[in-house]
PDB file of N, CA and C in Angstrom:
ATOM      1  N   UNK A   1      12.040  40.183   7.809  1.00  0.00           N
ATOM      2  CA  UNK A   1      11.206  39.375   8.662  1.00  0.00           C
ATOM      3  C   UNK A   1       9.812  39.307   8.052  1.00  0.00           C
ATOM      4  N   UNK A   2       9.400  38.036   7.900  1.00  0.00           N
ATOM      5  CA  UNK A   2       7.888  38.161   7.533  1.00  0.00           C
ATOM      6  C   UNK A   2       6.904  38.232   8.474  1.00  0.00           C
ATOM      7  N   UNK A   3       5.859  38.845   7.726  1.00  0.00           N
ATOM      8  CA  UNK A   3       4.509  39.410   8.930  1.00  0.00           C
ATOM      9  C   UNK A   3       3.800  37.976   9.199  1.00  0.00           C
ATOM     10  N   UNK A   4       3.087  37.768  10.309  1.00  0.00           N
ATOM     11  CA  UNK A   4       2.068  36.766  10.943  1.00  0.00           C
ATOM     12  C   UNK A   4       1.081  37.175  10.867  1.00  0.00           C
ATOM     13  N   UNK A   5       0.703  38.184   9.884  1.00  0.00           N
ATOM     14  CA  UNK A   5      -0.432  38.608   9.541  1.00  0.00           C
ATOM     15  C   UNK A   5      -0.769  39.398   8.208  1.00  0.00           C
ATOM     16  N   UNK A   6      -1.426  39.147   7.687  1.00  0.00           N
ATOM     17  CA  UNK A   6      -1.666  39.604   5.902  1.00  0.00           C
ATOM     18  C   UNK A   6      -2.892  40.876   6.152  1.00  0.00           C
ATOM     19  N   UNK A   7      -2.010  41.904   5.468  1.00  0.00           N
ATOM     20  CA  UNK A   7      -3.056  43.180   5.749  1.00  0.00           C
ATOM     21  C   UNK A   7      -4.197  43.129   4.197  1.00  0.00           C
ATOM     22  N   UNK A   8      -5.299  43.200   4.684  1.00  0.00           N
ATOM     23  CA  UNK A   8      -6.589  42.999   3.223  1.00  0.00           C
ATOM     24  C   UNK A   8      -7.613  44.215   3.932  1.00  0.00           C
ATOM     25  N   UNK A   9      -7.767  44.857   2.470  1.00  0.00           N
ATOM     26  CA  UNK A   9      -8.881  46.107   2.548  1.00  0.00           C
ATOM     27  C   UNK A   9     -10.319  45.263   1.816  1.00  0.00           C
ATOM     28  N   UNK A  10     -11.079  45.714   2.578  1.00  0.00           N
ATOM     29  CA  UNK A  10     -12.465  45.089   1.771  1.00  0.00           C
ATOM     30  C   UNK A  10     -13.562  46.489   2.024  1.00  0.00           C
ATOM     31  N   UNK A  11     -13.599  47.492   0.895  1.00  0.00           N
ATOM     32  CA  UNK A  11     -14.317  48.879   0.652  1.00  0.00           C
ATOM     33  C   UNK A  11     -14.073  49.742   2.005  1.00  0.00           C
ATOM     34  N   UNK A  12     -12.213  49.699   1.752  1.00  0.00           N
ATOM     35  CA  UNK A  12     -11.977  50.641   2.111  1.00  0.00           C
ATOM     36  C   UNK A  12     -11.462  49.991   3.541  1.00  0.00           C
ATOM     37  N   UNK A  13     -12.134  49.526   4.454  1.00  0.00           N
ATOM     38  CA  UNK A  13     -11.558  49.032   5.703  1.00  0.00           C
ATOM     39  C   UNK A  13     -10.750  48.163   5.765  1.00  0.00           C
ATOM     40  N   UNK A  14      -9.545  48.589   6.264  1.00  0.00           N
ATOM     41  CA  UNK A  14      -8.386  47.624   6.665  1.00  0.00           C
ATOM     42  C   UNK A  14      -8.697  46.719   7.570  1.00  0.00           C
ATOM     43  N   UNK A  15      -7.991  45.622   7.306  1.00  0.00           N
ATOM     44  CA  UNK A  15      -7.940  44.556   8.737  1.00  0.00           C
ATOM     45  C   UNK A  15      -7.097  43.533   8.137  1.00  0.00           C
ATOM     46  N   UNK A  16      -6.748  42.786   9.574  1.00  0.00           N
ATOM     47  CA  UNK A  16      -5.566  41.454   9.433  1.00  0.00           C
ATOM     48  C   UNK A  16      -6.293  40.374   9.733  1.00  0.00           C
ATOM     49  N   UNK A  17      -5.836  39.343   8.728  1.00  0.00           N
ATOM     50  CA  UNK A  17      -5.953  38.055   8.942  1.00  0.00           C
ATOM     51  C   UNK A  17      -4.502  37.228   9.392  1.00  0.00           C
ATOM     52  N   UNK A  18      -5.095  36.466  10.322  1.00  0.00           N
ATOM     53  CA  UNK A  18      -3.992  36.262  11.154  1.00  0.00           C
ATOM     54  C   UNK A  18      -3.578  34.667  10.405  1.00  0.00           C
ATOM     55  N   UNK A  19      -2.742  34.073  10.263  1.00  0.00           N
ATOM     56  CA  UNK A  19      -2.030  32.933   9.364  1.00  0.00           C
ATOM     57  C   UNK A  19      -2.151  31.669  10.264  1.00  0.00           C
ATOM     58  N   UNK A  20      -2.721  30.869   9.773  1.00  0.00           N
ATOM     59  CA  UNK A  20      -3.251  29.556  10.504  1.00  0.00           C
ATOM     60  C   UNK A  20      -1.903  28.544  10.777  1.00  0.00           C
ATOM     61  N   UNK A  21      -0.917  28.691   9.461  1.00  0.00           N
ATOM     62  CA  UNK A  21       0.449  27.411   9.472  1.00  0.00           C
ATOM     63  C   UNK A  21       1.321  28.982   9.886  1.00  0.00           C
ATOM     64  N   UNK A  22       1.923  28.086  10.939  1.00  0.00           N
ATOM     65  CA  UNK A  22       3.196  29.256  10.723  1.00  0.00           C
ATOM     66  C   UNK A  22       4.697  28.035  10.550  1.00  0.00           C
ATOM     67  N   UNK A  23       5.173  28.800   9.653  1.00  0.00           N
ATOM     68  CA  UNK A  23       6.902  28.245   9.760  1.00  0.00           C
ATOM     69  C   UNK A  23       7.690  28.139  11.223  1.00  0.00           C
ATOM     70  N   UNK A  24       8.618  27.119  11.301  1.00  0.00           N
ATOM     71  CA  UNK A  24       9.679  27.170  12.090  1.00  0.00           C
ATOM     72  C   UNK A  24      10.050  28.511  12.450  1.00  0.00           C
ATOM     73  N   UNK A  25      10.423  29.196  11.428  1.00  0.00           N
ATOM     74  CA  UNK A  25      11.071  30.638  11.802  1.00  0.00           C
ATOM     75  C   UNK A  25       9.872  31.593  12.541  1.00  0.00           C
ATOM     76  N   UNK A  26       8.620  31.732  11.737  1.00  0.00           N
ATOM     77  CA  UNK A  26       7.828  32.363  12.392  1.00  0.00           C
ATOM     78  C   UNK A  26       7.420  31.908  13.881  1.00  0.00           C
ATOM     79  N   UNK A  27       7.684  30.824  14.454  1.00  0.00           N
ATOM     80  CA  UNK A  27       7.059  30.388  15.593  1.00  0.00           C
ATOM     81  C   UNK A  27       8.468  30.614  16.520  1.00  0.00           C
ATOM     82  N   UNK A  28       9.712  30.465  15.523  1.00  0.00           N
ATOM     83  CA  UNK A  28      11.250  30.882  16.706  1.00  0.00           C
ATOM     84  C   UNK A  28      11.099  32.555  17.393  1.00  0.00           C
ATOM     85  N   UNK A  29      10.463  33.624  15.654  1.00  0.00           N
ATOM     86  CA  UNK A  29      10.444  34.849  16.195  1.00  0.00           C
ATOM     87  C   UNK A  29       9.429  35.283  17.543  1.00  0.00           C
ATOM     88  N   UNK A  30       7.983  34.514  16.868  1.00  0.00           N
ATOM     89  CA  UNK A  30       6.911  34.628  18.518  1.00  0.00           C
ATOM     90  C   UNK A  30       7.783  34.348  19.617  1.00  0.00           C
ATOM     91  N   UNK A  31       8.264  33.309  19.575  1.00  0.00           N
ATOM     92  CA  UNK A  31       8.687  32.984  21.177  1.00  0.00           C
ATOM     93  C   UNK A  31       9.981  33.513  21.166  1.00  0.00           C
ATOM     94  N   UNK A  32      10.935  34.134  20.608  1.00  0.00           N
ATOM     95  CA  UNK A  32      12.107  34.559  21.126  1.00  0.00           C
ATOM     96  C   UNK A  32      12.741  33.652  20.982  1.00  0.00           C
ATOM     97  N   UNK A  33      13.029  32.259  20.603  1.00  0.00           N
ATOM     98  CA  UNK A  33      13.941  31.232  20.653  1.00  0.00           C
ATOM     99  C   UNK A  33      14.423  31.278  19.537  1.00  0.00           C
ATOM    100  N   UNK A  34      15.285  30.302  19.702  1.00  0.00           N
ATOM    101  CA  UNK A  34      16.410  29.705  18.616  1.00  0.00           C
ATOM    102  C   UNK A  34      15.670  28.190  17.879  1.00  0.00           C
ATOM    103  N   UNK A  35      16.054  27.948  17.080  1.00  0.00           N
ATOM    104  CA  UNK A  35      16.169  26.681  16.167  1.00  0.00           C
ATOM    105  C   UNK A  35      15.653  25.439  16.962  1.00  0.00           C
ATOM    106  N   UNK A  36      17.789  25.652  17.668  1.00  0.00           N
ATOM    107  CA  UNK A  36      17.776  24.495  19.061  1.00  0.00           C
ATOM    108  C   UNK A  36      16.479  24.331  20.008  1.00  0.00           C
ATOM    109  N   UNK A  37      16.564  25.431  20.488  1.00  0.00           N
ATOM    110  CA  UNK A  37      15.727  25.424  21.835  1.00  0.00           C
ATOM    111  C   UNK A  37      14.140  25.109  21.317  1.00  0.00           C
ATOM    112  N   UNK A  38      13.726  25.492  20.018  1.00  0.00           N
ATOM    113  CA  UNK A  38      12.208  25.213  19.721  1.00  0.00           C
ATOM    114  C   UNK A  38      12.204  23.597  19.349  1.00  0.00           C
ATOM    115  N   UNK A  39      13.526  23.010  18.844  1.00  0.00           N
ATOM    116  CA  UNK A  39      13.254  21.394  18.909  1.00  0.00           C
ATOM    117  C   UNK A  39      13.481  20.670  20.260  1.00  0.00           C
ATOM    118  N   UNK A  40      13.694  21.587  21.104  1.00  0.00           N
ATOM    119  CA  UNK A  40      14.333  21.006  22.614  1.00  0.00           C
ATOM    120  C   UNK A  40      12.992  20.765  23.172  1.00  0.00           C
ATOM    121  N   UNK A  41      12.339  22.109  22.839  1.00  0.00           N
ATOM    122  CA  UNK A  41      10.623  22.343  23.671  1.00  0.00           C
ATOM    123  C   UNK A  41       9.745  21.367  22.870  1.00  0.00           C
ATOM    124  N   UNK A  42       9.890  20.800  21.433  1.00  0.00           N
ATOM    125  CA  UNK A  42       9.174  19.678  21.237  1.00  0.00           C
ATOM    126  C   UNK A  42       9.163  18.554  21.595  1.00  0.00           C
ATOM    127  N   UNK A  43      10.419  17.841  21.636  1.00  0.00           N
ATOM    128  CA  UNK A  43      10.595  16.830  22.250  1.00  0.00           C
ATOM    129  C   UNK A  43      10.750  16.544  23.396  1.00  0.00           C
ATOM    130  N   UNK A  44      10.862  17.382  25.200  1.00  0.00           N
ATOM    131  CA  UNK A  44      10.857  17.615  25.614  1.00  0.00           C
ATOM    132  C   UNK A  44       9.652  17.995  26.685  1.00  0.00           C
ATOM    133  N   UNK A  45       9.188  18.713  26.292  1.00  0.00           N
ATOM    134  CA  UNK A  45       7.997  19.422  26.773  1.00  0.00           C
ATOM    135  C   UNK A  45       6.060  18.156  26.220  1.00  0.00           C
ATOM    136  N   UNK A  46       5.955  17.827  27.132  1.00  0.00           N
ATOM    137  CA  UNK A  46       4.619  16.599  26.141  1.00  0.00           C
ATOM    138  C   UNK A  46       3.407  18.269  25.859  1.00  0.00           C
ATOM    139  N   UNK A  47       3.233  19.221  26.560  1.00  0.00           N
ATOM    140  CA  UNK A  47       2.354  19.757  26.350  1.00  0.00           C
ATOM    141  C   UNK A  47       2.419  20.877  24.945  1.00  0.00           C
ATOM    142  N   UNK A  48       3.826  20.768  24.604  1.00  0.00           N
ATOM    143  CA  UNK A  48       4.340  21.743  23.506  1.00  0.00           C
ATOM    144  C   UNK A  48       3.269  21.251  22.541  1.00  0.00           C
ATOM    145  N   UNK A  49       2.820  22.224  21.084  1.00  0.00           N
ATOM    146  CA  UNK A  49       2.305  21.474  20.272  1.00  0.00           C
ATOM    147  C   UNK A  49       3.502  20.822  19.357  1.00  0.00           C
ATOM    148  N   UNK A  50       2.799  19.995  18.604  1.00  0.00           N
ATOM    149  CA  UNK A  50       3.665  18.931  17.713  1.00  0.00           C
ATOM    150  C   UNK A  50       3.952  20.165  16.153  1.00  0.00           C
ATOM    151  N   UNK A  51       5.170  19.671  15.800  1.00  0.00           N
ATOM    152  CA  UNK A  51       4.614  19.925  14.482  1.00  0.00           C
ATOM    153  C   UNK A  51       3.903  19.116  13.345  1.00  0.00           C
ATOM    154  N   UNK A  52       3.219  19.942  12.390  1.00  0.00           N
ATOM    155  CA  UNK A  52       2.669  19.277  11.234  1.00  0.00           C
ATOM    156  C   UNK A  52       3.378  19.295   9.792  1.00  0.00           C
ATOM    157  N   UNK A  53       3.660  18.568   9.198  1.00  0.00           N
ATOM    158  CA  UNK A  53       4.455  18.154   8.027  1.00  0.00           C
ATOM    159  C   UNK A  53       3.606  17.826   6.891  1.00  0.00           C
ATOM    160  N   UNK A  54       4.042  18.713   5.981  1.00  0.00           N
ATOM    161  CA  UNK A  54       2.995  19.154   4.688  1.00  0.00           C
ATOM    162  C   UNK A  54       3.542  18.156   3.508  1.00  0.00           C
ATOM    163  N   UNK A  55       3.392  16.870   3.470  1.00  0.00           N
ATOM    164  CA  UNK A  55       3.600  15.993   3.008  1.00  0.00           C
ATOM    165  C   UNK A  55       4.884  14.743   3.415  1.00  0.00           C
ATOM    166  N   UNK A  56       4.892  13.809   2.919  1.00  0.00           N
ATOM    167  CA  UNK A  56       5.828  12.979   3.156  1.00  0.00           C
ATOM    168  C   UNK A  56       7.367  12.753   2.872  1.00  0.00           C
ATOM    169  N   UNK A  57       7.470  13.370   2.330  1.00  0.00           N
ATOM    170  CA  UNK A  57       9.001  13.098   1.639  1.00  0.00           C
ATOM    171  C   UNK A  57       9.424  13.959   3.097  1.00  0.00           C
ATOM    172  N   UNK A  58      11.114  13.617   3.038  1.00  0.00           N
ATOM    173  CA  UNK A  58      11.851  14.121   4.170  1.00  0.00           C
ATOM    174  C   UNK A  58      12.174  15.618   4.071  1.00  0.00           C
ATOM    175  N   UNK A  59      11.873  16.259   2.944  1.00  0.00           N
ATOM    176  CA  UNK A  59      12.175  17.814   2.577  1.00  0.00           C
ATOM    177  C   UNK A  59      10.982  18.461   2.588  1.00  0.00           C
ATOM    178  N   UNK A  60       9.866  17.438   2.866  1.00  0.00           N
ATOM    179  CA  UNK A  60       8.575  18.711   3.108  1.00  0.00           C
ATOM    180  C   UNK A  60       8.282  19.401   3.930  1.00  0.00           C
ATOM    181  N   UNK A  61       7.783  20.812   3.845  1.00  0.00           N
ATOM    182  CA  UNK A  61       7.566  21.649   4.559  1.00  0.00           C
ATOM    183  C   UNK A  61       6.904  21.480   6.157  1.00  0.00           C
ATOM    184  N   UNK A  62       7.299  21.686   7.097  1.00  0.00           N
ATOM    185  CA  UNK A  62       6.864  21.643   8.344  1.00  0.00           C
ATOM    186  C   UNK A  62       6.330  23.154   9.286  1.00  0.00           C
ATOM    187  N   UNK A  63       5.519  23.083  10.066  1.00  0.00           N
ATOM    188  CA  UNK A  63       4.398  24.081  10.190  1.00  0.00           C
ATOM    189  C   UNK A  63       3.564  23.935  11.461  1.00  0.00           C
ATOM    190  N   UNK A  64       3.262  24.750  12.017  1.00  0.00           N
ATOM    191  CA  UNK A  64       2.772  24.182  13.544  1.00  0.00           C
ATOM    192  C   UNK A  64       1.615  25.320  13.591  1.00  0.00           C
ATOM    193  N   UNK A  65       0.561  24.899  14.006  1.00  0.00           N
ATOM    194  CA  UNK A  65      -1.019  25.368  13.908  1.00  0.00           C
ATOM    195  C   UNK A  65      -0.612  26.890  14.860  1.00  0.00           C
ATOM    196  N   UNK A  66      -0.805  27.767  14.677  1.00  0.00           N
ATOM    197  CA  UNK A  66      -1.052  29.170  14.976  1.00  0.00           C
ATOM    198  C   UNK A  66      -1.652  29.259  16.386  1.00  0.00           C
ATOM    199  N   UNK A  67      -2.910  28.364  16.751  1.00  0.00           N
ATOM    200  CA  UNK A  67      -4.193  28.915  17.464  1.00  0.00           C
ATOM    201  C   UNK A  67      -3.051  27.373  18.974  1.00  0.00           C
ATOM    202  N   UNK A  68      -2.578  26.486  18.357  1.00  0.00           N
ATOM    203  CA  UNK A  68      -1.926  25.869  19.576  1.00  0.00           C
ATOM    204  C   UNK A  68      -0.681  26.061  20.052  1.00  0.00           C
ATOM    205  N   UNK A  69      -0.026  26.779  19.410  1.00  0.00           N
ATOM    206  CA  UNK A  69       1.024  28.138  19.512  1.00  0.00           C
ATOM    207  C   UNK A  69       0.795  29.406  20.836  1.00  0.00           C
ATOM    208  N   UNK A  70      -0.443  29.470  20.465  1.00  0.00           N
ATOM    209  CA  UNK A  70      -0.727  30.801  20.925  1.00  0.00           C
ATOM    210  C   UNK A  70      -1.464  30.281  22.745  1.00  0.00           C
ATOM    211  N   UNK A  71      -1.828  28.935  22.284  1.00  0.00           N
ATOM    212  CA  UNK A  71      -2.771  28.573  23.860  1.00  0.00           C
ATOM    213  C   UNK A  71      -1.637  27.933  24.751  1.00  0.00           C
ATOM    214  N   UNK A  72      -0.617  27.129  24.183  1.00  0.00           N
ATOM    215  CA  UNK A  72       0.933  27.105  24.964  1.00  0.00           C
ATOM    216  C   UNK A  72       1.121  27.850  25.324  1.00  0.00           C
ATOM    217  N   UNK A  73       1.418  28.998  24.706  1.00  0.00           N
ATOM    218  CA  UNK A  73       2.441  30.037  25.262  1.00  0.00           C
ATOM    219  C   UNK A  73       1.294  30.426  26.406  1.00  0.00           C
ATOM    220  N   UNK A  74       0.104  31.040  26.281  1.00  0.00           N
ATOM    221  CA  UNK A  74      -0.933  31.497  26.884  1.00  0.00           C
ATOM    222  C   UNK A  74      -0.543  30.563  28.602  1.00  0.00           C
ATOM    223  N   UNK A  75      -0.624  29.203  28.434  1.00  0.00           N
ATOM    224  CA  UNK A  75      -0.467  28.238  29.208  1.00  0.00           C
ATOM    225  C   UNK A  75       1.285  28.299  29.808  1.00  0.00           C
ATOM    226  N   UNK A  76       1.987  28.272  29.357  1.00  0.00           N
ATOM    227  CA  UNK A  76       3.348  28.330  29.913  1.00  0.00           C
ATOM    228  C   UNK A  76       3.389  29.793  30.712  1.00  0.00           C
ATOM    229  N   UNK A  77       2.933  30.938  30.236  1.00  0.00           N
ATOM    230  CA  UNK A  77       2.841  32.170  31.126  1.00  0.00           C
ATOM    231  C   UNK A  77       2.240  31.687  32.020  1.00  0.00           C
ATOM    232  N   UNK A  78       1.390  31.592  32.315  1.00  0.00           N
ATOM    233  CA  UNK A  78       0.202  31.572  33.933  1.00  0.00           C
ATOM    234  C   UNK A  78       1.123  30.746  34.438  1.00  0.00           C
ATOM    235  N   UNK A  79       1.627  29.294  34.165  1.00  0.00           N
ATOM    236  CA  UNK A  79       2.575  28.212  34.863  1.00  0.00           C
ATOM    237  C   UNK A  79       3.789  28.780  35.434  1.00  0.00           C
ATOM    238  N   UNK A  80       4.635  29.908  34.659  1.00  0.00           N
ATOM    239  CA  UNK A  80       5.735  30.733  34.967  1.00  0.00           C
ATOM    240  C   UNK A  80       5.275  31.570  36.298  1.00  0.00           C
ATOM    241  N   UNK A  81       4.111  32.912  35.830  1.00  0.00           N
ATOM    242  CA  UNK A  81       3.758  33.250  37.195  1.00  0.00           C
ATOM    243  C   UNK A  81       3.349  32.455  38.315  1.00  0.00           C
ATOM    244  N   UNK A  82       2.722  31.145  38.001  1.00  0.00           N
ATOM    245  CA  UNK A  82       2.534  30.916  39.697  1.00  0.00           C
ATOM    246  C   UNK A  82       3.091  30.189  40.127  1.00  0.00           C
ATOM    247  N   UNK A  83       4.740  29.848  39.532  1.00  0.00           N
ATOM    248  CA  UNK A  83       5.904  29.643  40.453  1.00  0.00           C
ATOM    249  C   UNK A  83       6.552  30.768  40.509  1.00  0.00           C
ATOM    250  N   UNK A  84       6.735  31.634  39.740  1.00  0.00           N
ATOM    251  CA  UNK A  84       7.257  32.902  40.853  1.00  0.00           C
ATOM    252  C   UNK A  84       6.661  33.299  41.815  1.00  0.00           C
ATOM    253  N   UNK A  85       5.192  33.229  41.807  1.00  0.00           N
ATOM    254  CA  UNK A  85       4.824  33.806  42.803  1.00  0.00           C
ATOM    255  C   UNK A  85       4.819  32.949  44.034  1.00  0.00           C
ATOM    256  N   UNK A  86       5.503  31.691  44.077  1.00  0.00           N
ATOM    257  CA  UNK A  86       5.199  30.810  45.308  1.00  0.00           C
ATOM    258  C   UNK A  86       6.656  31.232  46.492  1.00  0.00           C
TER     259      UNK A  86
END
């Protein structure tokens, strides 16, 4: 499994930088989903983010921004709790 974060020492102190493109796979492992279900939640869902496609040809790499990843999910939790809680 690859990390979502790159470990860098700068004199001595560790710290992570967190990865701005993440892959398909990296964004299936965050959320726990499958393949299916993460193209279900794109097309599907208008508030999902989109993905971004790292050139034109039909085999180029595709990649979905990190920081609108993270404010979805952020956003789909609170939406989950306050229909359970109704």
């Amino acid at each position: 499994m690859k990390k979502l974060k790159e470990k860098t020492s700068i004199n001595g102190n560790n710290f992570f930088i967190p990865k701005f493109r993440l892959t398909i796979n990296e964004v299936c492992t965050m959320l726990a989903v499958g393949r299916d279900k993460l193209n279900r939640l794109e097309k599907e869902d208008p508030s999902f983010p989109k993905s971004i496609k790292d050139g034109k040809s039909r085999q180029s790499a595709v990649y979905y921004d990190y920081q609108e990843i993270f404010v979805w999910y952020e956003n789909w939790k609170e939406c989950s709790r306050a229909v359970q809680m109704s």
